[in-house]
C-alpha atoms as a PDB file:
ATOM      1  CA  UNK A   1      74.190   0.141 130.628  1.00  0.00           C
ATOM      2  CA  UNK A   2      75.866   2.505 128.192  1.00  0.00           C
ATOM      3  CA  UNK A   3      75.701   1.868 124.512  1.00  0.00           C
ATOM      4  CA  UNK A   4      78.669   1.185 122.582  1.00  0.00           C
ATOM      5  CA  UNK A   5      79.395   4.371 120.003  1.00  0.00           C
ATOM      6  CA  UNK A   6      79.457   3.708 116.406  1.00  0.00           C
ATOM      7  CA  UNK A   7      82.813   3.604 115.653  1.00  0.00           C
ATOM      8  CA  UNK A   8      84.211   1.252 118.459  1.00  0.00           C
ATOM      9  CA  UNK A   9      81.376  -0.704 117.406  1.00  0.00           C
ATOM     10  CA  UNK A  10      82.429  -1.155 113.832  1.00  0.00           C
ATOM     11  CA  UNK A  11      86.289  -1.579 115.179  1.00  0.00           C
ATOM     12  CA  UNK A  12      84.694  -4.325 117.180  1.00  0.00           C
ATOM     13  CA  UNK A  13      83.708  -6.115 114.135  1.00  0.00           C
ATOM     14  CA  UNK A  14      87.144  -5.518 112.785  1.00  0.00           C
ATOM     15  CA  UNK A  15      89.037  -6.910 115.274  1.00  0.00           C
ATOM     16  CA  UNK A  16      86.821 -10.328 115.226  1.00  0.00           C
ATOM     17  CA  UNK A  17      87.346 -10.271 111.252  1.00  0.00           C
ATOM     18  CA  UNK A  18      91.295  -9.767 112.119  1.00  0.00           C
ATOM     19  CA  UNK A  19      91.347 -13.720 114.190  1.00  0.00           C
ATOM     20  CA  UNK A  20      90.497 -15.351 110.938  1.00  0.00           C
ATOM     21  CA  UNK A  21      93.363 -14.121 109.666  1.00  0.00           C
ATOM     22  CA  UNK A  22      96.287 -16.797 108.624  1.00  0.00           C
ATOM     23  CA  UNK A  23      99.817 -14.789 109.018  1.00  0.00           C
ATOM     24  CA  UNK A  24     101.904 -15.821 111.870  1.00  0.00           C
ATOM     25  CA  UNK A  25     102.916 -11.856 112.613  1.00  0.00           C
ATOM     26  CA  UNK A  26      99.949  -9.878 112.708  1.00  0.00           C
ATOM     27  CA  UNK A  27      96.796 -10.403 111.839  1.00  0.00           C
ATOM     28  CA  UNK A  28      94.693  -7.636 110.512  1.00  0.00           C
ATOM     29  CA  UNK A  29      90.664  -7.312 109.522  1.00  0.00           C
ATOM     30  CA  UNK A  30      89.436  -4.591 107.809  1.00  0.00           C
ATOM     31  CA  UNK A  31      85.555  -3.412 107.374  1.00  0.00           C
ATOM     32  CA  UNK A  32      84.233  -1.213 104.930  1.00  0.00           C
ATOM     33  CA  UNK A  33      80.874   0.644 106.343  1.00  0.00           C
ATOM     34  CA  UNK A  34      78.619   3.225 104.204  1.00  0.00           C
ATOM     35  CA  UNK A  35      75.767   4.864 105.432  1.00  0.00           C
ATOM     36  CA  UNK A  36      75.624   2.115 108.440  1.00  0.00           C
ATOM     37  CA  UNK A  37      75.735  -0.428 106.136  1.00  0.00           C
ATOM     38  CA  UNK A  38      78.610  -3.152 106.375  1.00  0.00           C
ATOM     39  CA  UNK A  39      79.871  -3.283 102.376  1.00  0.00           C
ATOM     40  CA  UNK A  40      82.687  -5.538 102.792  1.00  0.00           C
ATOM     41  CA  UNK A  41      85.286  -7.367 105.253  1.00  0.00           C
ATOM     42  CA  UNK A  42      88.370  -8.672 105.060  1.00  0.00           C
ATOM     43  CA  UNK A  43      91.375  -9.987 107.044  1.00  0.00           C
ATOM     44  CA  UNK A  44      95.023 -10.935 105.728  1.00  0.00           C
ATOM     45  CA  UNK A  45      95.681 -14.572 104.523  1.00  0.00           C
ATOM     46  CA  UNK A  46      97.443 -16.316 101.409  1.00  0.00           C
ATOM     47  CA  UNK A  47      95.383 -16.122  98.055  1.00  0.00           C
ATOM     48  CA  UNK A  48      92.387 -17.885  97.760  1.00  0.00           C
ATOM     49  CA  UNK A  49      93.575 -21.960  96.900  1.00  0.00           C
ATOM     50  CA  UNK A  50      97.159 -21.424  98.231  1.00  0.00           C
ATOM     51  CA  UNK A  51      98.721 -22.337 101.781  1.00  0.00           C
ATOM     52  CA  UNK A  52      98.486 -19.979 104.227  1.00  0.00           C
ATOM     53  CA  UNK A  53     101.608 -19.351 106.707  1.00  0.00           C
ATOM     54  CA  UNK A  54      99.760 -20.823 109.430  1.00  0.00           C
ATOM     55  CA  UNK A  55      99.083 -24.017 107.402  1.00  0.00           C
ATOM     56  CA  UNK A  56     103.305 -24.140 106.822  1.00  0.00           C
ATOM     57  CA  UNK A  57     104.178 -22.907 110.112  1.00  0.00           C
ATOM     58  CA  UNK A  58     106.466 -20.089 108.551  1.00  0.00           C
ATOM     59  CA  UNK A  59     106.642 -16.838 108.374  1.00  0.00           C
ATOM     60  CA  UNK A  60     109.686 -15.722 105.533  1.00  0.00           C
ATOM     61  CA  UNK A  61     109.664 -12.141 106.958  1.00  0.00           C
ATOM     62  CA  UNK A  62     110.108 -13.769 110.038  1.00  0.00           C
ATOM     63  CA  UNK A  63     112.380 -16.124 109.287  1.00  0.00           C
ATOM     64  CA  UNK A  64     114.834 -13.237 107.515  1.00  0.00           C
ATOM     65  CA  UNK A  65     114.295 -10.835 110.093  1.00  0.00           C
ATOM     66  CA  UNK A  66     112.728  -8.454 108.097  1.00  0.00           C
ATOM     67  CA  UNK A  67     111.482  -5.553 109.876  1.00  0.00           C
ATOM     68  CA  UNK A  68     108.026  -3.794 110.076  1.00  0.00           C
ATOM     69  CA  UNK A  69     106.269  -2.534 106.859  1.00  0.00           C
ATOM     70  CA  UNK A  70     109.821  -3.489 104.928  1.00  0.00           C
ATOM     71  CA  UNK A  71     109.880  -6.193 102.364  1.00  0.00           C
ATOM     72  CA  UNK A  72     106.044  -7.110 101.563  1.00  0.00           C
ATOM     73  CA  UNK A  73     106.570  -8.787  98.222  1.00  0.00           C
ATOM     74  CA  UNK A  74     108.441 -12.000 100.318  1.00  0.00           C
ATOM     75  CA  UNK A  75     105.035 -11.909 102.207  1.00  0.00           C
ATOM     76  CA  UNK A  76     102.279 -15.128 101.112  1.00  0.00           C
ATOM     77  CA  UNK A  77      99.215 -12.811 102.256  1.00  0.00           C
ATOM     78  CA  UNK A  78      96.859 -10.176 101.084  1.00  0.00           C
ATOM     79  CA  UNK A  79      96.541  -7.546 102.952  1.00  0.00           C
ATOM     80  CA  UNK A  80      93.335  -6.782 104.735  1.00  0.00           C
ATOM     81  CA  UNK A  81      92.311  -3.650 102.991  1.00  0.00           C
ATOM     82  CA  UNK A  82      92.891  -5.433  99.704  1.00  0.00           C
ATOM     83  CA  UNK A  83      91.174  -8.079 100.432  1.00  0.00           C
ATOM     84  CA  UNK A  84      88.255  -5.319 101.302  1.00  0.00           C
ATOM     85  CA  UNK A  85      88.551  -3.601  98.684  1.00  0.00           C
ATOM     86  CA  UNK A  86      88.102  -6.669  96.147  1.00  0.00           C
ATOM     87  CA  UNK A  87      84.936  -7.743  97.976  1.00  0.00           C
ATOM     88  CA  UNK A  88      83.323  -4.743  96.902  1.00  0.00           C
ATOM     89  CA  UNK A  89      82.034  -2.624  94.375  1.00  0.00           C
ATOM     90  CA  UNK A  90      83.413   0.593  94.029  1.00  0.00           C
ATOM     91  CA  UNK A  91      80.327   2.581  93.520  1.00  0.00           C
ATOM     92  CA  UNK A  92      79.248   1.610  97.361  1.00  0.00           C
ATOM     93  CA  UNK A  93      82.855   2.324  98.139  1.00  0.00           C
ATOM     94  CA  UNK A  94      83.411   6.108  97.084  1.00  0.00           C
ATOM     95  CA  UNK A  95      83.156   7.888 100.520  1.00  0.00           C
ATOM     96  CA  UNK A  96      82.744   4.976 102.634  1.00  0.00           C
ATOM     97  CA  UNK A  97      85.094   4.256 105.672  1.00  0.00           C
ATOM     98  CA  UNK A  98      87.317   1.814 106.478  1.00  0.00           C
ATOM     99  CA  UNK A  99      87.793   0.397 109.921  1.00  0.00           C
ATOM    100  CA  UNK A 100      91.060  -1.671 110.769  1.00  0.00           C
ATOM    101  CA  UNK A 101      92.176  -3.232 113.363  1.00  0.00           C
ATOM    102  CA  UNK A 102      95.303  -5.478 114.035  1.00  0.00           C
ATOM    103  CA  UNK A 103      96.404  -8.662 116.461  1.00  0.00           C
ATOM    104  CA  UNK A 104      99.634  -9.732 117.526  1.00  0.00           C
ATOM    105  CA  UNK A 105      99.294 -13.342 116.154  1.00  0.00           C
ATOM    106  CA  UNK A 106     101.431 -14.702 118.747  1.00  0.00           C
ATOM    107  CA  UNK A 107      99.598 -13.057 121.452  1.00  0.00           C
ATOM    108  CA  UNK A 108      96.088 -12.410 120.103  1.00  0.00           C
ATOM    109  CA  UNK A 109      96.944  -8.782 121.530  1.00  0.00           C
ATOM    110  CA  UNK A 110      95.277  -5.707 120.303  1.00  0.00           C
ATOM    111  CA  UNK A 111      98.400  -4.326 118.260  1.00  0.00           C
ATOM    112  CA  UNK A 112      97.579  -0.757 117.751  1.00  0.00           C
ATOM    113  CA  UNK A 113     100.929   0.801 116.463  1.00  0.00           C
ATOM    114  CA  UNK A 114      99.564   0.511 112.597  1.00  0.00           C
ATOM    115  CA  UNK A 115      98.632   2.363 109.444  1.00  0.00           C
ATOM    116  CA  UNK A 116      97.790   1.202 106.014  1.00  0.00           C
ATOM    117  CA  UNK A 117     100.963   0.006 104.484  1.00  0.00           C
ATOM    118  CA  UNK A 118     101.784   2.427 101.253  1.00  0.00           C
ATOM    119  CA  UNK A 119     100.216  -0.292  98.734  1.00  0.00           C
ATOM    120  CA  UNK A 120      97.357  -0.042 100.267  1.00  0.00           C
ATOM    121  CA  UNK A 121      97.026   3.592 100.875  1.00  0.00           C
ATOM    122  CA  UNK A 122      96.949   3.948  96.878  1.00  0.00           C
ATOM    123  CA  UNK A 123      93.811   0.956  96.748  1.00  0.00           C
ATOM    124  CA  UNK A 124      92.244   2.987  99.442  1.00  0.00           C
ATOM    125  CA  UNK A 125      92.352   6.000  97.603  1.00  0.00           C
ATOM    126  CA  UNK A 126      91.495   4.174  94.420  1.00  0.00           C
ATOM    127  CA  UNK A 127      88.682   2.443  95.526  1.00  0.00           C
ATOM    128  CA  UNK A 128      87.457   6.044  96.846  1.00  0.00           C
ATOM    129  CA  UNK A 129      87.247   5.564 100.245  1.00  0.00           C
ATOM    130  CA  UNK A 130      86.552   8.860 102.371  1.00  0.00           C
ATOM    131  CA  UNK A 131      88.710   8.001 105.092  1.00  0.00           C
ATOM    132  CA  UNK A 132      90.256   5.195 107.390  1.00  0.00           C
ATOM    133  CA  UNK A 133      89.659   4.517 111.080  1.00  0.00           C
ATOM    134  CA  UNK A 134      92.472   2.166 113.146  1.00  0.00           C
ATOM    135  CA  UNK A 135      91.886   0.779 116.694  1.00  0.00           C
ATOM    136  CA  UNK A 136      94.754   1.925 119.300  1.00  0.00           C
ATOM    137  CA  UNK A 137      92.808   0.657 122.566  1.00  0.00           C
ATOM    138  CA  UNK A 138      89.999  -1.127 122.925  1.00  0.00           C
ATOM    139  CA  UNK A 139      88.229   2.300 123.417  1.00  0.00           C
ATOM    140  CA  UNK A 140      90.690   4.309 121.256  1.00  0.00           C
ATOM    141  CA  UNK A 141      91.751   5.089 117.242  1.00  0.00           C
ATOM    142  CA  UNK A 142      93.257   7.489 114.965  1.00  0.00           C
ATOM    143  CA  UNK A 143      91.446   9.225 111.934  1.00  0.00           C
ATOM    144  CA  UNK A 144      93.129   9.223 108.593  1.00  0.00           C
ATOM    145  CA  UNK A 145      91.468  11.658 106.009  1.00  0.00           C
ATOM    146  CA  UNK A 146      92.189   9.994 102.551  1.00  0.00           C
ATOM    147  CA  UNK A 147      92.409  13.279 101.034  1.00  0.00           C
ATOM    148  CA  UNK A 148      95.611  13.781 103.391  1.00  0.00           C
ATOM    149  CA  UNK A 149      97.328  10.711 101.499  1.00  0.00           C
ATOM    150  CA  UNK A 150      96.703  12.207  98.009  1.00  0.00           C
ATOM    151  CA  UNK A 151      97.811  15.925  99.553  1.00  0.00           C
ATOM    152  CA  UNK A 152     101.136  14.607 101.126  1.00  0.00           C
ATOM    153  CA  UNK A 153     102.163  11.904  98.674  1.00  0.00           C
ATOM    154  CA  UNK A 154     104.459  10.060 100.420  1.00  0.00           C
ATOM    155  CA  UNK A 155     105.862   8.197  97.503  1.00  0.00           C
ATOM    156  CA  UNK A 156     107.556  11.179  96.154  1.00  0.00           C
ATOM    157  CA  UNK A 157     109.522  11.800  99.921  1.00  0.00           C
ATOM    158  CA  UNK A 158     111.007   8.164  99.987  1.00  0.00           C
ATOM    159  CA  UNK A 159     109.052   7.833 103.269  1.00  0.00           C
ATOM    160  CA  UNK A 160     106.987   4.953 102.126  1.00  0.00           C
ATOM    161  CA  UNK A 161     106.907   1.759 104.774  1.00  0.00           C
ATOM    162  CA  UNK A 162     105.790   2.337 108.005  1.00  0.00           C
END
């Protein structure tokens, strides 16, 4: 039997974080992982005490037509890295990692066509994470050095939204 590697294993852990999530469109769950250590998950839902898409059965992106990474502030949820983020301190976050991964939530399909939306690029680089890992395949991911995001700011190119 060979042994899972390290990061697939962690993206594992992301993608079961990622079905508790509560949006209609994707669903995303994010782990943050220091020295081996799990410091925090999250996945994308409606703030703590309000209704969740999934609880109203609508998505207003959806329902406008709104395109990918366009239009955030009409969405109920909190993103998955945010969500993170707020679950832990920062002092175990500075160099860290953060794994993503993201479902189709109409399909429960491994949706691998994502980055960080530009919100969360600036917590990520806030909170000091060292860099971000996403899940392509089941077997596959890109790399994203942090450093990259503060080095190429996108916000000053108008190229924000992905």
């Amino acid at each position: 039997m060979e042994r899972r590697d390290k990061t697939n294993y962690y993206l594992d852990i992301s993608q079961t974080v990622a079905e508790r999530g509560t949006c209609l469109r994707r669903n995303f769950g994010a782990i943050i992982v220091k020295n081996d250590e799990i410091i925090a998950t999250g996945y994308n839902g409606a703030p703590r005490g309000r209704q969740n898409c999934s609880d109203y059965g609508i998505c207003m992106r959806d329902k406008l037509n709104v395109p990918k990474g366009q239009r955030y502030e009409l969405c109920r949820s909190v993103h998955a890295e945010a969500n993170c983020i707020i679950s832990a301190p920062r002092h175990d976050m500075i160099g860290s990692v953060l794994y993503l991964a993201c479902l189709d939530a109409k399909t429960g399909e491994l949706y691998g066509d994502v980055e960080p939306c530009s919100m969360c690029k600036r917590l990520i680089i806030n909170a000091g994470i060292g860099k971000v890992v996403v899940r392509t395949s089941p077997a596959e991911y890109r790399v994203f050095e942090v450093v990259d995001w503060v080095n190429n700011d996108d916000s000053l190119t108008g190229s924000e939204g992905y």
